[in-house]
N, C-alpha and C. Protein backbone atom coordinates (compact mmCIF):
# COMPACT_ATOMS: atom_id res chain seq x y z
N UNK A 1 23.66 -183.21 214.12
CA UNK A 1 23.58 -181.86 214.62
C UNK A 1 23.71 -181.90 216.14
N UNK A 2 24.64 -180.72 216.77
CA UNK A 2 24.77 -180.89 218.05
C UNK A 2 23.81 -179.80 218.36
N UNK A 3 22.38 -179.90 219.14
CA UNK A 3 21.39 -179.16 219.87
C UNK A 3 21.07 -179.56 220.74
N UNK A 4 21.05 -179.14 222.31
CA UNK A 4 21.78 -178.19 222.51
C UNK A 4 23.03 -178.76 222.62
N UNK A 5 24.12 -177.86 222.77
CA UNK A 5 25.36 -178.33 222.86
C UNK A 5 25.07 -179.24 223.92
N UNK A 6 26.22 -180.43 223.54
CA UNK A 6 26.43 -182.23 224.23
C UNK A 6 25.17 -183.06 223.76
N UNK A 7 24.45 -182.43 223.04
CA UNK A 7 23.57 -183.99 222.65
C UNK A 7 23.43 -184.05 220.92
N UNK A 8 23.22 -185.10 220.60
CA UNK A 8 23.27 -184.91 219.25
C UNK A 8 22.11 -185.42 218.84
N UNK A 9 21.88 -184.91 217.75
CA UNK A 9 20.66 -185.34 216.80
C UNK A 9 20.50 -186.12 215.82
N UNK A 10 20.22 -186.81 215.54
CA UNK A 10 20.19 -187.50 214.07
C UNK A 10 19.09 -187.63 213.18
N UNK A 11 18.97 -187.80 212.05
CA UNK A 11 17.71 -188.15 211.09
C UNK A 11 17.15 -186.49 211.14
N UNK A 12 15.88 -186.89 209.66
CA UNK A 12 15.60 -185.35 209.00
C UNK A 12 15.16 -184.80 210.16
N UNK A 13 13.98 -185.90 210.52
CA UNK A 13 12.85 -185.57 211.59
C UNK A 13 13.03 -184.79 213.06
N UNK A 14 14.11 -185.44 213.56
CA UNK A 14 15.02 -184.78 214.75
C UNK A 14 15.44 -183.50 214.47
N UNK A 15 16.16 -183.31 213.29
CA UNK A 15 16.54 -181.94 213.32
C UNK A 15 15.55 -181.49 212.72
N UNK A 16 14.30 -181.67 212.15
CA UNK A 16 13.33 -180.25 211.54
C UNK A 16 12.77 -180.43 213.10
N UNK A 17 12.56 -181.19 214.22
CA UNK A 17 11.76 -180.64 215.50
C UNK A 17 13.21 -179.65 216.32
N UNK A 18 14.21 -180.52 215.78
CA UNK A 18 15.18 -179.03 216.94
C UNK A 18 15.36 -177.73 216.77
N UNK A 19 15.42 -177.58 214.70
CA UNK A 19 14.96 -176.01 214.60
C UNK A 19 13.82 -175.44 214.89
N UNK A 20 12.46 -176.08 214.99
CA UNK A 20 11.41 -175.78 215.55
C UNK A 20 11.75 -175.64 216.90
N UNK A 21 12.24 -175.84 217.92
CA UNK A 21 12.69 -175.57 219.01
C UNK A 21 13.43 -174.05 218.89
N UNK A 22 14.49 -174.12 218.37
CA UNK A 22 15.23 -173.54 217.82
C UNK A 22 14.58 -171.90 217.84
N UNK A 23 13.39 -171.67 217.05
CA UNK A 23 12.57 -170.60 216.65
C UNK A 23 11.86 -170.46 217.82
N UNK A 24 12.01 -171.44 218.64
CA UNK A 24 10.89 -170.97 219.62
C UNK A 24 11.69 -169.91 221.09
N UNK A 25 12.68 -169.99 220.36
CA UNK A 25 13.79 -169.40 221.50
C UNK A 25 14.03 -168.66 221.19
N UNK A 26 14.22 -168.40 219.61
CA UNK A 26 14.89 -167.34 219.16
C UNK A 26 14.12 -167.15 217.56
N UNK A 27 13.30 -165.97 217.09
CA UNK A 27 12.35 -166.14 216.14
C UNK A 27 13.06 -165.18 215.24
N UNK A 28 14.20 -164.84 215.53
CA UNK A 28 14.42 -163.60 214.81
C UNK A 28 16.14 -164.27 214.67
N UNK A 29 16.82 -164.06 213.36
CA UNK A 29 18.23 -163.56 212.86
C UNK A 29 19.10 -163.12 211.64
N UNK A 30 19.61 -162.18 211.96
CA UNK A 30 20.42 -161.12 211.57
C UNK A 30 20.89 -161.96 210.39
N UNK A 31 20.63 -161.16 208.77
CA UNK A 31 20.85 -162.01 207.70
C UNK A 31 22.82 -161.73 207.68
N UNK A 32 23.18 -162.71 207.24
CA UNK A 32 24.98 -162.25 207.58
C UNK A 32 25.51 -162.15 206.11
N UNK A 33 26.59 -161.72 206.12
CA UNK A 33 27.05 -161.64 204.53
C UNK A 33 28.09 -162.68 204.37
N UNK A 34 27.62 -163.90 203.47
CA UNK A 34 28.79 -164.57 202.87
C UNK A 34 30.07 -164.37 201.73
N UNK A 35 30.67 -165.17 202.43
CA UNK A 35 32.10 -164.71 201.53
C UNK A 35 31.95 -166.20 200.73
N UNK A 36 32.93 -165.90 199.74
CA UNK A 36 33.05 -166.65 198.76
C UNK A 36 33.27 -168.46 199.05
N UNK A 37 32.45 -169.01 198.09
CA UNK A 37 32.44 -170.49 198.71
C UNK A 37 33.57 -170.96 197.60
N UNK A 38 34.77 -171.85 198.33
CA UNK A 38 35.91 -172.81 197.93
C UNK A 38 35.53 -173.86 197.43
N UNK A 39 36.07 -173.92 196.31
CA UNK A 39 35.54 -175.70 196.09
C UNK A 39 36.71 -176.25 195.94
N UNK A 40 37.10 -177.43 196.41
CA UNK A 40 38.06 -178.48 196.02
C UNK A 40 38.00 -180.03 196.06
N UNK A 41 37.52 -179.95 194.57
CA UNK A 41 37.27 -181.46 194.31
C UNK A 41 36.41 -181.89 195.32
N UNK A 42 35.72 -182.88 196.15
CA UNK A 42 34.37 -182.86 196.70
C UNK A 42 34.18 -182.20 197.50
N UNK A 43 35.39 -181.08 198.33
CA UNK A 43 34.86 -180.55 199.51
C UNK A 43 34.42 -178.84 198.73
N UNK A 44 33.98 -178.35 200.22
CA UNK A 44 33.95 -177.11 199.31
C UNK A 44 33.77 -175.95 201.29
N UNK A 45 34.41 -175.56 201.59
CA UNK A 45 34.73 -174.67 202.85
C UNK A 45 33.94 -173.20 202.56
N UNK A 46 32.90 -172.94 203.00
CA UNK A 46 32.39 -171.54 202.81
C UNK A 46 32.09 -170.63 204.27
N UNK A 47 32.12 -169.09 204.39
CA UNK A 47 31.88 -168.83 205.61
C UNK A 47 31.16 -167.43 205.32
N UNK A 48 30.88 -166.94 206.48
CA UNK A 48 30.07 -165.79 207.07
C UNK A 48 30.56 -164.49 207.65
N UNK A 49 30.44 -163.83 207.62
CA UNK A 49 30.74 -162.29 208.42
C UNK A 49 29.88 -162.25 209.34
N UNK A 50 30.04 -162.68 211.09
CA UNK A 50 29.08 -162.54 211.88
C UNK A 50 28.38 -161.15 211.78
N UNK A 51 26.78 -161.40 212.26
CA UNK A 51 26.47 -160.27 212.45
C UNK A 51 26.34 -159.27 213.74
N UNK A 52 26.97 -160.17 214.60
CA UNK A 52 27.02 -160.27 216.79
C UNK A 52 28.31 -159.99 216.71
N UNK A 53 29.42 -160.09 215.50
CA UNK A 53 30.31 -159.32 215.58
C UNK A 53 31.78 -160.64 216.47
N UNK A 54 30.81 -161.64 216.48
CA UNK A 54 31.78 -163.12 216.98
C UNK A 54 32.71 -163.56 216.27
N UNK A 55 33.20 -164.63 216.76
CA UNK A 55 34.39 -164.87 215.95
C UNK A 55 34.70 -165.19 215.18
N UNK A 56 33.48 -165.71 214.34
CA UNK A 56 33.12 -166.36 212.76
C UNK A 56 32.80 -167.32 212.35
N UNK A 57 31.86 -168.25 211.54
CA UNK A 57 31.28 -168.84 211.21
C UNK A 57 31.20 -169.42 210.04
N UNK A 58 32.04 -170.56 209.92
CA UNK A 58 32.14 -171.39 208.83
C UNK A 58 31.15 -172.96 207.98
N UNK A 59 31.25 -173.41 207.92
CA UNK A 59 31.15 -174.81 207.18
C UNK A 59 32.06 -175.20 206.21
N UNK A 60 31.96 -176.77 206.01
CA UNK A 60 32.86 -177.09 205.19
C UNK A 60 31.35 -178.27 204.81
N UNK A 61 31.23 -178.34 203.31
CA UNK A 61 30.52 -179.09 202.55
C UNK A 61 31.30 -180.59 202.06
N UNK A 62 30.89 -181.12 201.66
CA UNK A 62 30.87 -182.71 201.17
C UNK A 62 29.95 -183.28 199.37
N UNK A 63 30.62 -183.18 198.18
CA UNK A 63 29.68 -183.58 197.56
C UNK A 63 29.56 -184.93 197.65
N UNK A 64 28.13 -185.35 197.86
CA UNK A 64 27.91 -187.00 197.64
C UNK A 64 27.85 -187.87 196.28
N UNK A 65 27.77 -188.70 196.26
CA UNK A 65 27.67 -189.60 195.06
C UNK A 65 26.70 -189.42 194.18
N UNK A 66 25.62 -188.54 194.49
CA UNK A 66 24.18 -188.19 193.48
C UNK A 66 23.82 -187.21 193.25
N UNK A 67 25.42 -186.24 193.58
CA UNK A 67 25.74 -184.85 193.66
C UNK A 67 25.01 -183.95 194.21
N UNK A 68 24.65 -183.78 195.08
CA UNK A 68 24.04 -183.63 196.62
C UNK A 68 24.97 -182.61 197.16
N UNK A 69 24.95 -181.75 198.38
CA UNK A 69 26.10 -181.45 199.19
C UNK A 69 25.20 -181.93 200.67
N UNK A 70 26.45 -181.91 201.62
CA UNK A 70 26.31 -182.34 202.91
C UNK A 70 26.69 -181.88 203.60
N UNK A 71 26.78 -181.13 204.40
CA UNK A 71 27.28 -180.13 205.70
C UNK A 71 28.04 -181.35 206.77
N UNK A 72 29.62 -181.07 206.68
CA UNK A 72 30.26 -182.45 207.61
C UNK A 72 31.02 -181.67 208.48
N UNK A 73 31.28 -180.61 208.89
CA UNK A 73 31.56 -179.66 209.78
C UNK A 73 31.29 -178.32 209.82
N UNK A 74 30.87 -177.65 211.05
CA UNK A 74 29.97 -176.20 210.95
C UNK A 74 31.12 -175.60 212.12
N UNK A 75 30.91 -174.53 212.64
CA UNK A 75 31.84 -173.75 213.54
C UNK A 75 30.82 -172.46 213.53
N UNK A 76 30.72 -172.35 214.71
CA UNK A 76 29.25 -171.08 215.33
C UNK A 76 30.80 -169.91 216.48
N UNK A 77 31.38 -169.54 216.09
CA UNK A 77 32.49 -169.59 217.26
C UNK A 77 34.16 -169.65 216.69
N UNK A 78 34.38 -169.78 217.89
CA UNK A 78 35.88 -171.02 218.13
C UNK A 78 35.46 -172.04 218.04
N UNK A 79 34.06 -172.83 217.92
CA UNK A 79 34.48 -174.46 218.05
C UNK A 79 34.11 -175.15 216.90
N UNK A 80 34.56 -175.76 216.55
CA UNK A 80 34.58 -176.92 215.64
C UNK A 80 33.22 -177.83 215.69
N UNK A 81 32.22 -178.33 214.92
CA UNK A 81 31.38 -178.99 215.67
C UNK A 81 31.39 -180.07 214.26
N UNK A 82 31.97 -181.70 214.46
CA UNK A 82 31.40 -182.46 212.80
C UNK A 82 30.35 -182.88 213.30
N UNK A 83 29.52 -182.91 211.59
CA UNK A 83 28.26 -183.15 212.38
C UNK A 83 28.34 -184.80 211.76
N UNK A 84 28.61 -185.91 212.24
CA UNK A 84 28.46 -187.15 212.81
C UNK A 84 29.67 -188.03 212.13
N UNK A 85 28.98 -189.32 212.11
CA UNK A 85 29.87 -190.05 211.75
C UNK A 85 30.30 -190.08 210.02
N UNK A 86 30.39 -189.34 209.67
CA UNK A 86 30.90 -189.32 208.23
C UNK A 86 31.66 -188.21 207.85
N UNK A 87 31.94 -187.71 209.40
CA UNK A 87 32.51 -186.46 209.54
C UNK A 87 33.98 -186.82 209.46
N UNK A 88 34.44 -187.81 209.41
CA UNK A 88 35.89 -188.62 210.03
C UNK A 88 36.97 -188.04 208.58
């Protein structure tokens, strides 16, 4: 996870203290309406209708081997963000 933008996070622990950060900035958000989630064969691309009215907000999922999903790229924006090395 990139929080704040340019540093990255790793492990559960890191990111449950950065959304706790996270809330402490911002305690409140706008529930958004999802559009329909894609599946293709392990990936699966789903997105959002901002509610700030931005430029839109995606993910693209990953199923794992113990059929799991994994979040391997997010987009808050225009930008692209993978979240690490398995993002490749």
């Amino acid at each position: 996870m990139a929080f704040p933008i340019g540093n990255t996070i790793v492990g559960r622990t890191a990111i449950r203290e950065a959304f706790e950060q996270m809330l402490t900035m911002q305690s409140h958000y706008e529930l958004e309406e999802s559009l329909p989630t894609l599946h293709h064969g392990d990936l699966a691309p789903t997105s959002t209708i901002p509610a700030d009215h931005s430029a839109g907000r995606y993910q693209v999922a990953r199923r794992q081997p113990d059929g799991t999903w994994l979040r391997i790229l997010h987009s808050s924006g225009y930008f692209a963000r993978p979240e690490g090395p398995t993002a490749a």
